[in-house]
Protein backbone atom coordinates (compact mmCIF):
# COMPACT_ATOMS: atom_id res chain seq x y z
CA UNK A 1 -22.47 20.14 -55.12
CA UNK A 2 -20.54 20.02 -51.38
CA UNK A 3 -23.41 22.64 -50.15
CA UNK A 4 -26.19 20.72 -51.82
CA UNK A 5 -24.57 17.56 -50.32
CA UNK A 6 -24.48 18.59 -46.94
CA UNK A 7 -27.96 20.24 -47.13
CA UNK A 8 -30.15 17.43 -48.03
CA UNK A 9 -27.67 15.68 -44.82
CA UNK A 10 -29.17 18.26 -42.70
CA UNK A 11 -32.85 18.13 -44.23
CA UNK A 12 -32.93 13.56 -43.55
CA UNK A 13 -30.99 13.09 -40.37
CA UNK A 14 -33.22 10.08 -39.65
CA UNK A 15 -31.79 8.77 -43.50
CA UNK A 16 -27.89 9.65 -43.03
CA UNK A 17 -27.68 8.37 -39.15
CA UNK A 18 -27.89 5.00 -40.00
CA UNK A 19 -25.30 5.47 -42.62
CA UNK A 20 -22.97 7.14 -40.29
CA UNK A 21 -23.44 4.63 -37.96
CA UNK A 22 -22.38 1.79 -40.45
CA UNK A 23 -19.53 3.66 -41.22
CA UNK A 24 -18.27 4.03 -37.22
CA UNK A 25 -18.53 0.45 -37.14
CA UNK A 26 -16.39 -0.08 -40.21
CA UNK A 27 -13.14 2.31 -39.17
CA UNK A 28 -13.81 1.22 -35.73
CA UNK A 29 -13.61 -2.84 -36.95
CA UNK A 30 -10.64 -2.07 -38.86
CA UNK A 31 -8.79 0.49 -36.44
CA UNK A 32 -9.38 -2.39 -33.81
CA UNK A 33 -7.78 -5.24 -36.08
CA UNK A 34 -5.32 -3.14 -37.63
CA UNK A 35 -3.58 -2.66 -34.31
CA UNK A 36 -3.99 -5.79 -33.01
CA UNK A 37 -1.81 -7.02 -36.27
CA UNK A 38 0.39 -4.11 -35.26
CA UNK A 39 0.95 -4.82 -32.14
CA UNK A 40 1.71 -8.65 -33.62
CA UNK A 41 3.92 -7.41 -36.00
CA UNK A 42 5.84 -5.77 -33.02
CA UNK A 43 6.42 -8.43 -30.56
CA UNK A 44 9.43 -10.40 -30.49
CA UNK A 45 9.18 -13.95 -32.20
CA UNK A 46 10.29 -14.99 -28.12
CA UNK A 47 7.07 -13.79 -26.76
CA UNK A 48 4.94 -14.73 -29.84
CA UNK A 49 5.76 -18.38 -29.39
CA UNK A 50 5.62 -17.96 -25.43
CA UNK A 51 1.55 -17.90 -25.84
CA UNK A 52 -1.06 -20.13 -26.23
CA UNK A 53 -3.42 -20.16 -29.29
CA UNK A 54 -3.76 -19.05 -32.56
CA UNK A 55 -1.85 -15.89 -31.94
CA UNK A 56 -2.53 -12.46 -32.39
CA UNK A 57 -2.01 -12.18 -35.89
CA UNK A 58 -4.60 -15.36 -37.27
CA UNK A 59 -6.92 -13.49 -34.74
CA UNK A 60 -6.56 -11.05 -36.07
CA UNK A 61 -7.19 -12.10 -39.48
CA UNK A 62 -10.07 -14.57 -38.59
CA UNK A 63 -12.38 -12.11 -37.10
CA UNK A 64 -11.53 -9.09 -39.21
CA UNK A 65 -12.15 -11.10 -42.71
CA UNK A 66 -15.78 -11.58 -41.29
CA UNK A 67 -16.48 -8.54 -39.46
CA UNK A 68 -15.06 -6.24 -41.70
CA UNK A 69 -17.15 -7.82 -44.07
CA UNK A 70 -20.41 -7.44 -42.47
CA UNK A 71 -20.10 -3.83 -41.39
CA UNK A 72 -19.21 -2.92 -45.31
CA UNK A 73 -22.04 -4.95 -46.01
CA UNK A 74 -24.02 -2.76 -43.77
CA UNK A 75 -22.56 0.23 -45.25
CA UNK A 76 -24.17 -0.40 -48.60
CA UNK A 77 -27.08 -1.38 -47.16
CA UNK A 78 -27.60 2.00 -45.41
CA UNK A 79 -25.99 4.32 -48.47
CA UNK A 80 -28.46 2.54 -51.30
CA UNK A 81 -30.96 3.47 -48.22
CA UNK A 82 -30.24 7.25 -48.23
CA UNK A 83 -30.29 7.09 -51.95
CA UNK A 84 -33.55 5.97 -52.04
CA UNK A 85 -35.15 8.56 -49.98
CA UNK A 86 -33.99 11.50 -51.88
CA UNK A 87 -34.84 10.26 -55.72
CA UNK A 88 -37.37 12.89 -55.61
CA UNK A 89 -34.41 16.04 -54.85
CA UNK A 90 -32.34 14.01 -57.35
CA UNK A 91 -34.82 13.65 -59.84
CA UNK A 92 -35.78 17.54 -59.34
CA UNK A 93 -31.69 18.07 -60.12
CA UNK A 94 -31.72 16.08 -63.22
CA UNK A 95 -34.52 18.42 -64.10
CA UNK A 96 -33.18 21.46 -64.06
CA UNK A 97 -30.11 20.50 -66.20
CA UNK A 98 -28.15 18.64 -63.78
CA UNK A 99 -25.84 15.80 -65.45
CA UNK A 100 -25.73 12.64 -64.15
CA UNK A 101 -21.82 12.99 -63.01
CA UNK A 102 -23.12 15.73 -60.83
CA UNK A 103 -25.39 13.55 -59.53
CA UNK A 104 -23.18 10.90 -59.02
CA UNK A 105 -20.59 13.69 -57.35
CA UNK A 106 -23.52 14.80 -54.76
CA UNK A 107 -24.00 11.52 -53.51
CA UNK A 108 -19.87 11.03 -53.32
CA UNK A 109 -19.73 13.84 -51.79
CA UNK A 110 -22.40 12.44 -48.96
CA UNK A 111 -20.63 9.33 -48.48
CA UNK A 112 -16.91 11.27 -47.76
CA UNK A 113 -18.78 13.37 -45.73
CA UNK A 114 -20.00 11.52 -43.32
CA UNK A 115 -17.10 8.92 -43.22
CA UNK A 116 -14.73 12.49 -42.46
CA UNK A 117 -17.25 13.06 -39.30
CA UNK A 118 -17.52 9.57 -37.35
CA UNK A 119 -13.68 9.24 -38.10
CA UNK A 120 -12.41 10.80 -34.66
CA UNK A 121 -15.01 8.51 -32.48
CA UNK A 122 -14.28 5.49 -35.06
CA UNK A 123 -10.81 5.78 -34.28
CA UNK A 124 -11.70 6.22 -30.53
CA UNK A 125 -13.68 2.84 -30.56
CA UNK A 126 -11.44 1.14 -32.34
CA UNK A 127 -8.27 2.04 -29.54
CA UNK A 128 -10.63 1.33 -26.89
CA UNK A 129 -11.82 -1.52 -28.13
CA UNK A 130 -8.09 -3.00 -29.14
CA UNK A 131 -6.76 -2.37 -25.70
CA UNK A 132 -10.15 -3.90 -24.03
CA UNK A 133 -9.49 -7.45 -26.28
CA UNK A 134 -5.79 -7.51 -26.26
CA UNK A 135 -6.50 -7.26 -22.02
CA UNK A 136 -8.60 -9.93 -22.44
CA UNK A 137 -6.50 -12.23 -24.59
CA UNK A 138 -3.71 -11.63 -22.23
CA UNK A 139 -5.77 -12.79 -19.26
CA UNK A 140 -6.72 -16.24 -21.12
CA UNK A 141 -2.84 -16.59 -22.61
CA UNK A 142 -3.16 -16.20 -25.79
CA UNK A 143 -1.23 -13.44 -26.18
CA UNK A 144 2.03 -12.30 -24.42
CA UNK A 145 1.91 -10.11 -21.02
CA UNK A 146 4.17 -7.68 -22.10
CA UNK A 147 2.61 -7.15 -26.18
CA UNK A 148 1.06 -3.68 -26.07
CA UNK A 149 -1.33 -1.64 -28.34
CA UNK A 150 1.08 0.23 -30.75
CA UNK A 151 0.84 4.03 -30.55
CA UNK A 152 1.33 4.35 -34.61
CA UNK A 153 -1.11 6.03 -36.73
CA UNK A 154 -1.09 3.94 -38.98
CA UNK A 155 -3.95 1.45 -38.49
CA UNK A 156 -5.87 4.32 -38.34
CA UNK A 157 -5.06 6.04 -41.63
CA UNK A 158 -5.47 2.62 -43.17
CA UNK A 159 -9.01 2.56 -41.54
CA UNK A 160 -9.62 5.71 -42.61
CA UNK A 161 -8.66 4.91 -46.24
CA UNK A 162 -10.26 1.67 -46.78
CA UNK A 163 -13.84 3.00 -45.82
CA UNK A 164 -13.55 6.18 -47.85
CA UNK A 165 -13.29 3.56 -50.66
CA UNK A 166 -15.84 1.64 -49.58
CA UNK A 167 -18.31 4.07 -49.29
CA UNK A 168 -17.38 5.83 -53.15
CA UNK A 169 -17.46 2.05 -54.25
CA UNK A 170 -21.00 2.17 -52.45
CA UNK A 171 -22.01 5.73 -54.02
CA UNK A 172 -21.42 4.50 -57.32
CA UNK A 173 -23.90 1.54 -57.30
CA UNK A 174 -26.94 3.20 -55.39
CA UNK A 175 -25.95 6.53 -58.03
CA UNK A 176 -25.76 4.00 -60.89
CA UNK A 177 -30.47 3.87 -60.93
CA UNK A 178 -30.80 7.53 -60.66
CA UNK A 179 -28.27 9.11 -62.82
CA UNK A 180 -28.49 6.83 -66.12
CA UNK A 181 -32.22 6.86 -66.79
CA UNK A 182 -33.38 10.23 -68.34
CA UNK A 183 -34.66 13.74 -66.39
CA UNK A 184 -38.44 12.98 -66.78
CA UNK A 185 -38.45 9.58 -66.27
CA UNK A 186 -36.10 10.24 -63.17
CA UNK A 187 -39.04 12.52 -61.31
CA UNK A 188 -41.69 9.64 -62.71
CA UNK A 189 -40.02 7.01 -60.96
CA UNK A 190 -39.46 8.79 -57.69
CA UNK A 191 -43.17 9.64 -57.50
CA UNK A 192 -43.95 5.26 -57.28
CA UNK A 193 -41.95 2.38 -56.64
CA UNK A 194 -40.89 0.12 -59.35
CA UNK A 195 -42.86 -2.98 -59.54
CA UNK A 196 -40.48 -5.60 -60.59
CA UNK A 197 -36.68 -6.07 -59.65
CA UNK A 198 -34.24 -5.33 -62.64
CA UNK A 199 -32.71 -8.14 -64.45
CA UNK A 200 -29.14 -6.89 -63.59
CA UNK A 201 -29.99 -6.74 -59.73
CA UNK A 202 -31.87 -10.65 -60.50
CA UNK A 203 -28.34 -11.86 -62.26
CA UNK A 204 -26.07 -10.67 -59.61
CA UNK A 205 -28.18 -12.10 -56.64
CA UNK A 206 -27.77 -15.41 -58.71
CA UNK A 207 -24.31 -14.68 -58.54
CA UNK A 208 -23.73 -14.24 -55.61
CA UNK A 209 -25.97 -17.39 -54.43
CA UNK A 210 -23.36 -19.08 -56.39
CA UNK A 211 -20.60 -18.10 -54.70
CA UNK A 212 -22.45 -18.44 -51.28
CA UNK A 213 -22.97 -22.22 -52.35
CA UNK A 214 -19.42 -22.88 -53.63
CA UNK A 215 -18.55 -21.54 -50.34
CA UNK A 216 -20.71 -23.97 -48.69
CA UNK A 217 -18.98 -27.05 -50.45
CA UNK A 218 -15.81 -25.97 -49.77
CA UNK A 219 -17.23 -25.62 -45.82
CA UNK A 220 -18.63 -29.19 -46.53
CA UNK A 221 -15.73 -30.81 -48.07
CA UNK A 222 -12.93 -29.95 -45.43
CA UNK A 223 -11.56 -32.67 -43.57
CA UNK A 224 -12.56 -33.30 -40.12
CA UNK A 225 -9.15 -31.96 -38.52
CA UNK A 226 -9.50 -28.55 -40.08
CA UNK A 227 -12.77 -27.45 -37.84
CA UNK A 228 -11.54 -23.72 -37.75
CA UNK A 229 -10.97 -23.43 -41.82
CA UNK A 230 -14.09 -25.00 -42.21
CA UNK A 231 -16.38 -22.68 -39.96
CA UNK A 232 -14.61 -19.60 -41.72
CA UNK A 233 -15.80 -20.98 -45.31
CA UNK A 234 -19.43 -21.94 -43.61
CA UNK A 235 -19.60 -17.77 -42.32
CA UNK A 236 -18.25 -16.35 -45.23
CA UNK A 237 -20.67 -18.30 -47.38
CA UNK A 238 -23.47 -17.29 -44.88
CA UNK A 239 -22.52 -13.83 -45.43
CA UNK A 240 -22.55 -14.03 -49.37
CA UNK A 241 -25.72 -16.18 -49.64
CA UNK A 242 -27.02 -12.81 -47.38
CA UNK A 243 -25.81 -10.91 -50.07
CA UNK A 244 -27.69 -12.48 -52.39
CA UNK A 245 -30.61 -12.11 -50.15
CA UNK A 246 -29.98 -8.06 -50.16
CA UNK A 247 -29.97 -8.23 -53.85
CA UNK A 248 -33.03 -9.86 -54.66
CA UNK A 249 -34.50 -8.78 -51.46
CA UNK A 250 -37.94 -6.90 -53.09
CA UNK A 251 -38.20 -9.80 -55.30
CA UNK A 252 -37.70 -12.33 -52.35
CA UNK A 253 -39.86 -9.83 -49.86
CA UNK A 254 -42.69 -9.03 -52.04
CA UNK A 255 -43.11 -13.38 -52.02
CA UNK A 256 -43.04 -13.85 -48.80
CA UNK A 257 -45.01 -11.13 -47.72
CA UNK A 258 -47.96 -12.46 -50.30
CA UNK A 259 -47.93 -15.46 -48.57
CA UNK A 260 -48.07 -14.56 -45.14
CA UNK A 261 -50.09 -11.51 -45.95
CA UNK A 262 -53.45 -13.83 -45.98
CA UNK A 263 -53.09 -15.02 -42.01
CA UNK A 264 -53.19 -11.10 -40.98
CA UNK A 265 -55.34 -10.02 -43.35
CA UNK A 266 -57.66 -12.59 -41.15
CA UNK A 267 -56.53 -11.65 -38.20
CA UNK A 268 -57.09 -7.89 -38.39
CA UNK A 269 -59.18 -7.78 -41.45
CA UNK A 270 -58.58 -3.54 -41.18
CA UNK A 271 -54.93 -2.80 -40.06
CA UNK A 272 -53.71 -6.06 -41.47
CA UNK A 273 -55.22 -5.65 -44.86
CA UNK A 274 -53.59 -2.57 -44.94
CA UNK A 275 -50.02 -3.65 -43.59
CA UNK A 276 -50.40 -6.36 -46.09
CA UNK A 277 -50.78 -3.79 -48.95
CA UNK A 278 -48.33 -1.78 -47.57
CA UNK A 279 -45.88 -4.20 -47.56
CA UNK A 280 -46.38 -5.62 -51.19
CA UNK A 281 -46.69 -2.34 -52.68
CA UNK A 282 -43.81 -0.64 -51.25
CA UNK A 283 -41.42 -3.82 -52.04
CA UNK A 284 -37.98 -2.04 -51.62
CA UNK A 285 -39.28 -0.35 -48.62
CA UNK A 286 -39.59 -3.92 -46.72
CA UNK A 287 -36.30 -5.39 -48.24
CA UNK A 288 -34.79 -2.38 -46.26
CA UNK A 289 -36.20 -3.71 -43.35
CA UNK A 290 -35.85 -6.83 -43.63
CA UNK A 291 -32.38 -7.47 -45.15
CA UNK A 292 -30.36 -5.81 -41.83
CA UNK A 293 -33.02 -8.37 -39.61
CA UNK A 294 -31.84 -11.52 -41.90
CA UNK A 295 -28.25 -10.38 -41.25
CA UNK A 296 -29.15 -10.37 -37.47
CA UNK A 297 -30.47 -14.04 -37.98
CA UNK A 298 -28.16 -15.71 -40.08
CA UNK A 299 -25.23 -14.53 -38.77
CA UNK A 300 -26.06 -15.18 -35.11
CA UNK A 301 -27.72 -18.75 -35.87
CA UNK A 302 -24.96 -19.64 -38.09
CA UNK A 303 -22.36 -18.91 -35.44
CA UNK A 304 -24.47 -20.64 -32.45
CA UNK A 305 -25.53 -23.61 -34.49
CA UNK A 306 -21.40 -23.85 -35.75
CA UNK A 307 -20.52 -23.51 -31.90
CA UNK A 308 -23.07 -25.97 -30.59
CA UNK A 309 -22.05 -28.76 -33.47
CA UNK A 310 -18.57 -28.24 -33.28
CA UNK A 311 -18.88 -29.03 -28.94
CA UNK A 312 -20.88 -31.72 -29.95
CA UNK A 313 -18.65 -33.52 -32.03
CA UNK A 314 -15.82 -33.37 -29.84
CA UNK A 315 -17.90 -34.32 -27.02
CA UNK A 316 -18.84 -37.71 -28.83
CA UNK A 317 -14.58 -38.12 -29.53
CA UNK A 318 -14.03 -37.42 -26.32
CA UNK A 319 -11.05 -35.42 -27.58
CA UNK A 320 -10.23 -31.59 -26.80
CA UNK A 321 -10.85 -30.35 -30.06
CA UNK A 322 -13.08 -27.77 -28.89
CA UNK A 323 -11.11 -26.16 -26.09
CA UNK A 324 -12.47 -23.60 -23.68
CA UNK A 325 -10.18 -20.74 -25.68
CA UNK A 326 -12.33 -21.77 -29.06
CA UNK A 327 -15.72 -21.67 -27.38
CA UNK A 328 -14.76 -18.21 -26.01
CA UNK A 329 -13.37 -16.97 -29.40
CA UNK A 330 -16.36 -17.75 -31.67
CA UNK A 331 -18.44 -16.50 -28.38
CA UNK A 332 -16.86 -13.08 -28.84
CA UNK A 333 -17.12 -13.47 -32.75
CA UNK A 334 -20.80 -14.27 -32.50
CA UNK A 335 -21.26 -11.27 -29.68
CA UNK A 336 -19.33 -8.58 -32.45
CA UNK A 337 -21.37 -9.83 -35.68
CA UNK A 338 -24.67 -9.88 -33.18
CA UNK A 339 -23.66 -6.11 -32.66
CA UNK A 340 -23.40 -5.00 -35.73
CA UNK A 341 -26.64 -6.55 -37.19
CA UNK A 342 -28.27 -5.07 -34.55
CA UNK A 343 -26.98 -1.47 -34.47
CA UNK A 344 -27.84 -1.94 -38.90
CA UNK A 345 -31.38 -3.61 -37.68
CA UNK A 346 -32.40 -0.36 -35.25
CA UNK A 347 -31.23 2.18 -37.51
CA UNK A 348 -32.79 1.08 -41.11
CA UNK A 349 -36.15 0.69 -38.94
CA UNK A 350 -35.98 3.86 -37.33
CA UNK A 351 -35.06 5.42 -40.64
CA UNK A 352 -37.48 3.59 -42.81
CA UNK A 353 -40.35 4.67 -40.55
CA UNK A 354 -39.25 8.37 -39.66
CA UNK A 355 -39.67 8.90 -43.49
CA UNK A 356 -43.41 7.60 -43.67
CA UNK A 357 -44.47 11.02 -41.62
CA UNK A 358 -46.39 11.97 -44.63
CA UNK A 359 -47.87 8.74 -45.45
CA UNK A 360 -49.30 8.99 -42.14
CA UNK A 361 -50.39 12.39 -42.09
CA UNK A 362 -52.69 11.56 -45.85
CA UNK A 363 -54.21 8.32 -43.39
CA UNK A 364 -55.21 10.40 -41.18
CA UNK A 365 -56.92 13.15 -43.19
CA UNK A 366 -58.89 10.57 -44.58
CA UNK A 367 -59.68 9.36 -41.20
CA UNK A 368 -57.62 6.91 -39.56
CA UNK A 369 -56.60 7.68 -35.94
CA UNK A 370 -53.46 7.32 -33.89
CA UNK A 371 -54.58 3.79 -32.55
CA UNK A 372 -55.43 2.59 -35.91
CA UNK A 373 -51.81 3.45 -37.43
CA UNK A 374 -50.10 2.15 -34.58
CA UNK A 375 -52.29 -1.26 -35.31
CA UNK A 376 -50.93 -0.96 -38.62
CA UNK A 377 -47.27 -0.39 -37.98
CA UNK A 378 -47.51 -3.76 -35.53
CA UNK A 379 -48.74 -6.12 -37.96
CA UNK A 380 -46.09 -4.43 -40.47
CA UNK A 381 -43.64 -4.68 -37.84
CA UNK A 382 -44.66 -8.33 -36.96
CA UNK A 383 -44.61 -9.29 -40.68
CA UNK A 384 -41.08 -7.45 -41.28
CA UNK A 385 -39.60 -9.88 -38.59
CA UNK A 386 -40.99 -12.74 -39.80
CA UNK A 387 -39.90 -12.49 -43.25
CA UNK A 388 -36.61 -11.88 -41.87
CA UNK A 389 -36.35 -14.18 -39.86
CA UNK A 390 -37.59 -16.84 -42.45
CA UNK A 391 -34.96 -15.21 -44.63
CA UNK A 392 -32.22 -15.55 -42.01
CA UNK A 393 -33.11 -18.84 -40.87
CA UNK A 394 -32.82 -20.48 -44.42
CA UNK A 395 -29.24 -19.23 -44.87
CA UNK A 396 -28.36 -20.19 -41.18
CA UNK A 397 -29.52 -23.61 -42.05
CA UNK A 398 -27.60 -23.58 -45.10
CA UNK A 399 -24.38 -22.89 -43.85
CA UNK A 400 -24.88 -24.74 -40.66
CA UNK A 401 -25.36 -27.81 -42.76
CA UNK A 402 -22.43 -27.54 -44.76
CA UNK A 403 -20.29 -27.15 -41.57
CA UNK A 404 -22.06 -30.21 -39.90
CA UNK A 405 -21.49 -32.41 -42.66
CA UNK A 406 -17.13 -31.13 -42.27
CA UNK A 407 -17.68 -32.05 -38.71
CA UNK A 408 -19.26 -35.36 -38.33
CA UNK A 409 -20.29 -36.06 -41.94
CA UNK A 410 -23.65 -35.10 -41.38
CA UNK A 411 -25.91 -32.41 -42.71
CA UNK A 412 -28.13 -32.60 -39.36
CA UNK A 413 -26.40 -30.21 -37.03
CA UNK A 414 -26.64 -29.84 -33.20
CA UNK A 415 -29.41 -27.57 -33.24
CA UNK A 416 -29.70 -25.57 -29.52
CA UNK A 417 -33.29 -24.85 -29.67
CA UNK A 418 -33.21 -22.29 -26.57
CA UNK A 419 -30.87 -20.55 -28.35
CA UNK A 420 -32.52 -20.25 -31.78
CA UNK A 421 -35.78 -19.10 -30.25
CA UNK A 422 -33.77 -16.24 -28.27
CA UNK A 423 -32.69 -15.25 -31.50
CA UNK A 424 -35.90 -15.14 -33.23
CA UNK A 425 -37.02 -13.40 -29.62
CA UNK A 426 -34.66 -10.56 -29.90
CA UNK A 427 -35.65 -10.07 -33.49
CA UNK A 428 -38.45 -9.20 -32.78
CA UNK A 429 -37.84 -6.95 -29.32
CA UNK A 430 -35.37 -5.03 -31.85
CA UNK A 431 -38.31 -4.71 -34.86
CA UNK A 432 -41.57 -3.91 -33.52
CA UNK A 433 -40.29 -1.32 -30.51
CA UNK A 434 -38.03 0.45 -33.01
CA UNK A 435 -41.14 0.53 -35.45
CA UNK A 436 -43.45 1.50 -32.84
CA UNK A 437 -41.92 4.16 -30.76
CA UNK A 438 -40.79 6.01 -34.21
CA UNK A 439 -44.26 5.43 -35.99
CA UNK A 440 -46.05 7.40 -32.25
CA UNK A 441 -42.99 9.97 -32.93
CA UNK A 442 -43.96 10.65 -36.43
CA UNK A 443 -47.99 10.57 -35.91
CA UNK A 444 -47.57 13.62 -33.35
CA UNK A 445 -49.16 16.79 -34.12
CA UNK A 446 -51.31 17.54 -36.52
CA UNK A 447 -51.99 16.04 -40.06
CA UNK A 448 -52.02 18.86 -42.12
CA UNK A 449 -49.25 20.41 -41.99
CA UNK A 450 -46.34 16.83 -42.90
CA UNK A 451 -49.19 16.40 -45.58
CA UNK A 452 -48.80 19.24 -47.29
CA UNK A 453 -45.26 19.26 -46.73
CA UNK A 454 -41.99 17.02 -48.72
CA UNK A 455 -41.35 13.48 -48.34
CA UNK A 456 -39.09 14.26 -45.53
């Protein structure tokens, strides 16, 4: 299985880079925190109490609970993303007597694989990046001029460790489709999409909205005092209720896109009737893109909608509750969630188009030209941002509420509108030039011969 493994990693580069990108982020994330407790854990209680703020340690703890968070939740994301594009070699395995543990052991063995070759320049971000924000802590005194990074191992091991498990945890739900339904109706279903979202995947996204809302009411119901506890609860529940949204994302994508499908079709009655279909029939396709664009969204307009209320409010008590230290920690919060949504956005889009080649090369034997596809892929690009964004913007809203109503007991938060819109704005300069430059990449040459060639 290890040469099979590493072949089809060779055969969809454009599949496995976004994958191995998550993964970076998520040894990187956890090297960087890791030694920061470390080098907590290693100072003397003197110097610990010496500085101002939270201390190293809480965070520590604050920003690693969330980030570490997000880039595993980006890690799924991209594995169940490489899954999908090689049910067809999968299904052809199951064929030819391959058990479903084998199956299950191939796409294992993708997942330790590529975790084994970002670990070095993980672990090489993750120092940097440690050294670069315990320099900057020092310079705002909130941590002790003479704490250092740590030269132990450790962290990184630990790192190491945690996202090996992650990504087998990972393996085994986007293996769990493919290797318990039976040979033939394994090749069947890689040859179409399915058409409705299993009732498992439909119970757990109501799970986890339910967790994502008890979040929220815990966010809601903390008192006034505790502004820090209650934006953590507000985030995390963002980031389940996203979740969710990742769960029943074909579901939640294929509605969205029907309704907003109509406008376009209008608009460009040729390109955007056929972005529309695109769109609706290839369901999981556009919850790929569009879950890593809601994460951009609600994550960054929870955060600046949580910063903006929480100056607000303290503004109006004319107390320092919102010191200069806490505005720069949720800015640098906001800045590291922004950057991993973003690295997750580019990627899935890049990938997700790179593996249409042959879609495109059957349009244009039938006689669509270059212009006409790149028409196409903007109004599917255009729609992909919107949905996200809508997507994003609901759960940003959500949580934003909830931490509001902690704040200044109520649910209408101080919304900065510049803000929001630059948020929305660099949705959309991430979507449609990532769509576009890959979709002129993939149209190049001629049609025949990614036409009569595989999926990849």
């Amino acid at each position: 299985m290890i040469p099979l493994a590493l072949g089809q990693m060779r055969r969809r580069p454009a599949a496995f880079a976004g994958l191995a990108v998550a993964l970076l982020l998520a040894i990187a994330t956890l090297t960087l925190f890791g030694l920061l407790f470390a080098a907590d854990s290693t100072t003397p209680a003197a110097a610990r109490k010496a500085a101002d703020g939270p201390g190293l340690m809480v965070i520590a703890g604050a920003f690693g609970e969330i980030a570490v968070l997000v880039a595993f939740f980006v890690v799924v994301n991209a594995l169940g993303f490489a899954v999908r594009q090689q049910h067809r070699e999968l299904a052809l395995l199951r064929t030819i007597a391959a058990t479903p543990r084998q199956a299950r052991r191939l796409i294992r063995g993708q997942a330790v694989a590529t975790a084994l070759v970002v670990a070095a320049p993980g672990w090489a971000v993750g120092v940097l990046s440690a050294r670069g924000l315990l320099a900057e802590l020092q310079r705002r005194g909130m941590a002790a001029p003479g704490v250092q990074v740590p030269g132990t191992p450790l962290p990184l091991l630990v790192a190491l460790a945690v996202a090996l498990a992650v990504g087998l945890a990972a393996s085994a739900v986007a293996a769990r489709r493919i290797s318990r339904i039976a040979p033939a109706s394994a090749l069947t279903a890689s040859a179409t999409e399915q058409g409705r979202t299993g009732a498992p995947r439909l119970l757990a996204a109501a799970g986890a909205l339910t967790g994502g809302a008890l979040l929220l009411r815990l966010a809601a119901t903390r008192p006034a005092g505790e502004v820090d506890k209650a934006a953590q609860a507000a985030l995390l529940g963002s980031l389940v209720l996203l979740v969710a949204v990742a769960l029943a994302g074909p579901f939640a994508a294929r509605v969205l896109a029907a309704a907003l499908g109509t406008p376009v079709r209008v608009l460009a009655p040729g390109a955007g009737w056929l972005a529309d279909a695109n769109l609706r029939g290839y369901a999981r396709r556009l919850s790929s893109a569009v879950v890593p664009v809601a994460l951009l969204v609600g994550l960054s307009g929870t955060m600046l909608v949580m910063t903006s209320t929480a100056e607000h409010a303290a503004g109006a008590a004319a107390s320092g509750a919102t010191s200069a230290t806490d505005v720069w920690l949720r800015q640098a919060e906001l800045a590291m969630l922004t950057c991993f949504a973003a690295v997750s956005t580019v990627n899935t889009l890049v990938a997700v188009t790179a593996e249409r080649r042959r879609e495109f090369a059957l349009l244009r034997l039938v006689g669509a030209t270059r212009p006409q596809l790149l028409r196409m892929l903007t109004a599917e690009a255009a729609l992909t941002t919107v949905v996200g964004v809508l997507l994003g913007a609901a759960v940003a809203g959500a949580a934003s509420a909830a931490f509001s109503t902690a704040v200044n007991g109520s649910p209408m938060p101080t919304v900065p509108v510049a803000g929001c819109w630059w948020i929305a704005a660099g949705a959309t300069a991430l979507t449609v030039p990532a769509v576009l430059a890959t979709g002129l990449r993939a149209v190049r040459g001629p049609a025949a011969v990614p036409a009569a060639g595989s999926r990849g």
